[in-house]
Protein backbone atom coordinates (compact mmCIF):
# COMPACT_ATOMS: atom_id res chain seq x y z
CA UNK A 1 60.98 4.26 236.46
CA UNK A 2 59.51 5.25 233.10
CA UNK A 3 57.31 2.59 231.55
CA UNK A 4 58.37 1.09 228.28
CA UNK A 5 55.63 2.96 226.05
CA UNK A 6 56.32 6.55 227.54
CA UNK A 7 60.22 5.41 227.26
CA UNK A 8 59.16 4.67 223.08
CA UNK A 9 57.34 7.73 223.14
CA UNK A 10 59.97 9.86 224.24
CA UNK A 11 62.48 7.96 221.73
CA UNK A 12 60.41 7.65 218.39
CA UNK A 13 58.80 10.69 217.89
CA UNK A 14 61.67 13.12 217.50
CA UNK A 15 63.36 10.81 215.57
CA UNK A 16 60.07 10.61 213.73
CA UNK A 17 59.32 14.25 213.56
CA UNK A 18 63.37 14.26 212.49
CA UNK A 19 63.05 12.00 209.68
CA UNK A 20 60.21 14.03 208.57
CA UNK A 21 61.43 17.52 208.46
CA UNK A 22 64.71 15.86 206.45
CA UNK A 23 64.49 16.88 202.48
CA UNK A 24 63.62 13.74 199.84
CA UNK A 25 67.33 14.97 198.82
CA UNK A 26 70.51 16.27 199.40
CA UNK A 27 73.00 18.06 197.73
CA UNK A 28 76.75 17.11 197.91
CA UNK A 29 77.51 21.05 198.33
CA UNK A 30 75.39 23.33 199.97
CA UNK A 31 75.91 26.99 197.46
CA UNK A 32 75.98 30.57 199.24
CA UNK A 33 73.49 32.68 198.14
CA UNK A 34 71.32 31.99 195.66
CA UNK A 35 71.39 29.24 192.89
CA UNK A 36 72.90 29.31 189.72
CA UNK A 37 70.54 29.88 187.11
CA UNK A 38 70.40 29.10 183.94
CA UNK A 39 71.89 31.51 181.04
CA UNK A 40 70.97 31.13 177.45
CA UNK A 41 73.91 31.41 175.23
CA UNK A 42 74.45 33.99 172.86
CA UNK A 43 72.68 33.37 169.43
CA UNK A 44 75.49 31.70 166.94
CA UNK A 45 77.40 33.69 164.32
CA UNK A 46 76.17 32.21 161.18
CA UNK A 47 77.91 32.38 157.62
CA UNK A 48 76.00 31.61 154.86
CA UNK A 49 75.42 31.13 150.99
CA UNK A 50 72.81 31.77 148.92
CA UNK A 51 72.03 31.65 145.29
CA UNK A 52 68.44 34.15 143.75
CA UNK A 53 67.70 36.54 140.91
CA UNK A 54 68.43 40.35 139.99
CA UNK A 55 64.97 41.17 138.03
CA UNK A 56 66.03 44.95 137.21
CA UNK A 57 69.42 43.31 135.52
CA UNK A 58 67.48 39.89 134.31
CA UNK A 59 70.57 38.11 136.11
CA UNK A 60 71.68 35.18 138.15
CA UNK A 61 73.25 36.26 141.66
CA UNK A 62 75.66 34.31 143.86
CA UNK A 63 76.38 36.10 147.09
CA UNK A 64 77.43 34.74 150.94
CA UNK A 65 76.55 36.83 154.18
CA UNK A 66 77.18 36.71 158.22
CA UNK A 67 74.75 37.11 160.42
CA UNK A 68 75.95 38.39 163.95
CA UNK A 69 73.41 38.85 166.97
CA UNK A 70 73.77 42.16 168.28
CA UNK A 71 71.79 40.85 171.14
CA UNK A 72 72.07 37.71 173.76
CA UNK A 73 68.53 36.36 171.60
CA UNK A 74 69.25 37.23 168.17
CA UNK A 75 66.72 39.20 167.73
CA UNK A 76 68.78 42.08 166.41
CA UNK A 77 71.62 41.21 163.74
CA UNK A 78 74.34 42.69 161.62
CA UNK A 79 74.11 41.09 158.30
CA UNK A 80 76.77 41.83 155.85
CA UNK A 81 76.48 40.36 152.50
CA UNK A 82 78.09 40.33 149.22
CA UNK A 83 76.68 39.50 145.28
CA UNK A 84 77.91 38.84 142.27
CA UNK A 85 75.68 39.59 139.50
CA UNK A 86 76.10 37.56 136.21
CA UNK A 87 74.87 39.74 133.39
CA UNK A 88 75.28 38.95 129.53
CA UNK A 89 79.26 38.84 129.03
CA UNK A 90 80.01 40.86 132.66
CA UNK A 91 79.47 40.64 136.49
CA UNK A 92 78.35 42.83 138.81
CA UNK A 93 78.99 43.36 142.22
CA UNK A 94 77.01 44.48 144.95
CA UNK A 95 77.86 44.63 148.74
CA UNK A 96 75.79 45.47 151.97
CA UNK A 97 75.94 46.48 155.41
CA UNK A 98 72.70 45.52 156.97
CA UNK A 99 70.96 45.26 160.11
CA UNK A 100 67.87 42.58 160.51
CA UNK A 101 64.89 42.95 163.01
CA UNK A 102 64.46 38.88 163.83
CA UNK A 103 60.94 38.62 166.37
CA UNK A 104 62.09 34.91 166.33
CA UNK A 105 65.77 34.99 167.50
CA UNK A 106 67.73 31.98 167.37
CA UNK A 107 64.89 30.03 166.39
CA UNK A 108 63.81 31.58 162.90
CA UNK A 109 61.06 33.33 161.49
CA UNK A 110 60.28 36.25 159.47
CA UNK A 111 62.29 39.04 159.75
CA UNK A 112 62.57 42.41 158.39
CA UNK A 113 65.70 45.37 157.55
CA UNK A 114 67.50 48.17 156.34
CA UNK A 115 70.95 49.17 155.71
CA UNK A 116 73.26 50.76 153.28
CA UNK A 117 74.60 49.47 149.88
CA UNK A 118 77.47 49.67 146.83
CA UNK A 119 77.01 48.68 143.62
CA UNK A 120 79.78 48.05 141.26
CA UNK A 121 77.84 48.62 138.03
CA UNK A 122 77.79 48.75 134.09
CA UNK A 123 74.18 49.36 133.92
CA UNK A 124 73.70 52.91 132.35
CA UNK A 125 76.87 53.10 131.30
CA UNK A 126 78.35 53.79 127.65
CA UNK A 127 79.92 50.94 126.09
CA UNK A 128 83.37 51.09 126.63
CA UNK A 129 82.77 53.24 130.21
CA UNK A 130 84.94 52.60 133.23
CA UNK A 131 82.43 51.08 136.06
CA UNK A 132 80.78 53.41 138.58
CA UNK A 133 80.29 52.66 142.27
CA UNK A 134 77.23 53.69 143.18
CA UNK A 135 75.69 54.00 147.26
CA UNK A 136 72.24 53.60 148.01
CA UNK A 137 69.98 52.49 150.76
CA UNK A 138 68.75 48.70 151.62
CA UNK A 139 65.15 47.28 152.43
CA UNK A 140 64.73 43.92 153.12
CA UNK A 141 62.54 41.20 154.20
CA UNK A 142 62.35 37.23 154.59
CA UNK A 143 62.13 34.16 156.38
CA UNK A 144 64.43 31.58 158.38
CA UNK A 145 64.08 28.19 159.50
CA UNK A 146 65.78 25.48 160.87
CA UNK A 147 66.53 22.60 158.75
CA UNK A 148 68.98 20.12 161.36
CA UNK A 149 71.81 22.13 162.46
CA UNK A 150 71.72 24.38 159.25
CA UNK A 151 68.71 27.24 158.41
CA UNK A 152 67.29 27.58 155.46
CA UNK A 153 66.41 31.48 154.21
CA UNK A 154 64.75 33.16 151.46
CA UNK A 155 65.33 36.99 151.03
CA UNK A 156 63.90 39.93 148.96
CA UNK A 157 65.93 42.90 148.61
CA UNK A 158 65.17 46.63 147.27
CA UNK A 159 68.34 48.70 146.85
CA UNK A 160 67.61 52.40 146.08
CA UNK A 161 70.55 53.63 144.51
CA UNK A 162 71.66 57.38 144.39
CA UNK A 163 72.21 59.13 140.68
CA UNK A 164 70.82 56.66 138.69
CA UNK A 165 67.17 55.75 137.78
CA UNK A 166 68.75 51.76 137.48
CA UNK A 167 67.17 50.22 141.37
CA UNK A 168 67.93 46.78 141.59
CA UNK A 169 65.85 43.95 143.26
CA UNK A 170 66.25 40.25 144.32
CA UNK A 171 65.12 37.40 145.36
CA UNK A 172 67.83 34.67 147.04
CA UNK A 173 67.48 31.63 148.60
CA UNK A 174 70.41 30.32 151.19
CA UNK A 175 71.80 28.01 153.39
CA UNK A 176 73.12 29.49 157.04
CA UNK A 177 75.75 27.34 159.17
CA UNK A 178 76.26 28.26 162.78
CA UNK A 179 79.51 28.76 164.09
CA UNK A 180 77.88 26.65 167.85
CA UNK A 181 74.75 25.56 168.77
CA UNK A 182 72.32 27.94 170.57
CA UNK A 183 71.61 26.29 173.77
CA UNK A 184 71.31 27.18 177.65
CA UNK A 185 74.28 26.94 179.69
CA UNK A 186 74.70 27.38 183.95
């Protein structure tokens, strides 16, 4: 007959050496494969405002834009805008179709562009002319931050316009709102 210490012996240390080989933790459901890991959401669609200055036409602009990631970070985005230019007893309007170089993504920073523009203009013109559309090229650069759930921007703009020695230039400061919030999802 075994004595009562070899008998304990034989009992208590696999269930020791079993208790310690169990994990601090269990899941409820064990997954196949590998975990799920976790995927940052695209960057969010933003529409925004924004209010600066024409110094080739001396004027006030108003103007909105959208900004839409091109990629999952937002580092790349299409940003097409609109402006109306308030001249002396007329309005002009200028649109673009842009795309903006953002090292920051989602989170801001400076960031830099290029793209195409029209200008419905005056400027030049006769008295009495009909307006002229004109195309040119975009160049742009700024900075975006985060202010809450909005971002704040500030933008200057150099449109070279084709036939015509008139090149406008701004500087605009806006308010972006994100369609959803930029955060990680599994």
């Amino acid at each position: 007959m075994a004595s009562p210490v070899s008998y304990l012996a034989n009992r208590l240390i696999p269930l020791l050496v079993f208790l310690l080989l169990l994990p601090l933790s269990l899941e409820a459901q064990f997954r196949r494969g590998r975990q799920a890991e976790v995927v940052p959401r695209w960057a969010p669609i933003s529409i925004g405002a924004k209010v600066g200055w024409d110094s080739q036409a001396n004027a006030t602009t108003v103007g909105g834009h959208v900004r839409i990631p091109v990629v999952r970070n937002g580092t790349v985005e299409l940003y097409p805008s609109a402006e109306a230019i308030f001249l002396t007893g007329t309005k002009e309007y200028q649109y673009n179709l842009d795309a903006a170089w953002v090292p920051g993504g989602a989170g801001g920073g400076v960031f830099a562009g290029a793209g195409v523009g029209w200008r419905d203009s005056v400027i030049g013109m006769d008295v009495g002319d009909p307006r002229q559309t004109l195309f040119g090229f975009n160049a742009f650069g700024g900075g975006k931050t985060n202010l809450g759930p909005m971002q704040i921007e500030v933008v200057l703009r150099w449109t070279f316009l084709n036939e015509t020695q008139y090149q406008p230039n701004s500087a605009s400061i806006g308010l972006n709102f994100p369609l959803w919030r930029a955060t990680s999802q599994r």
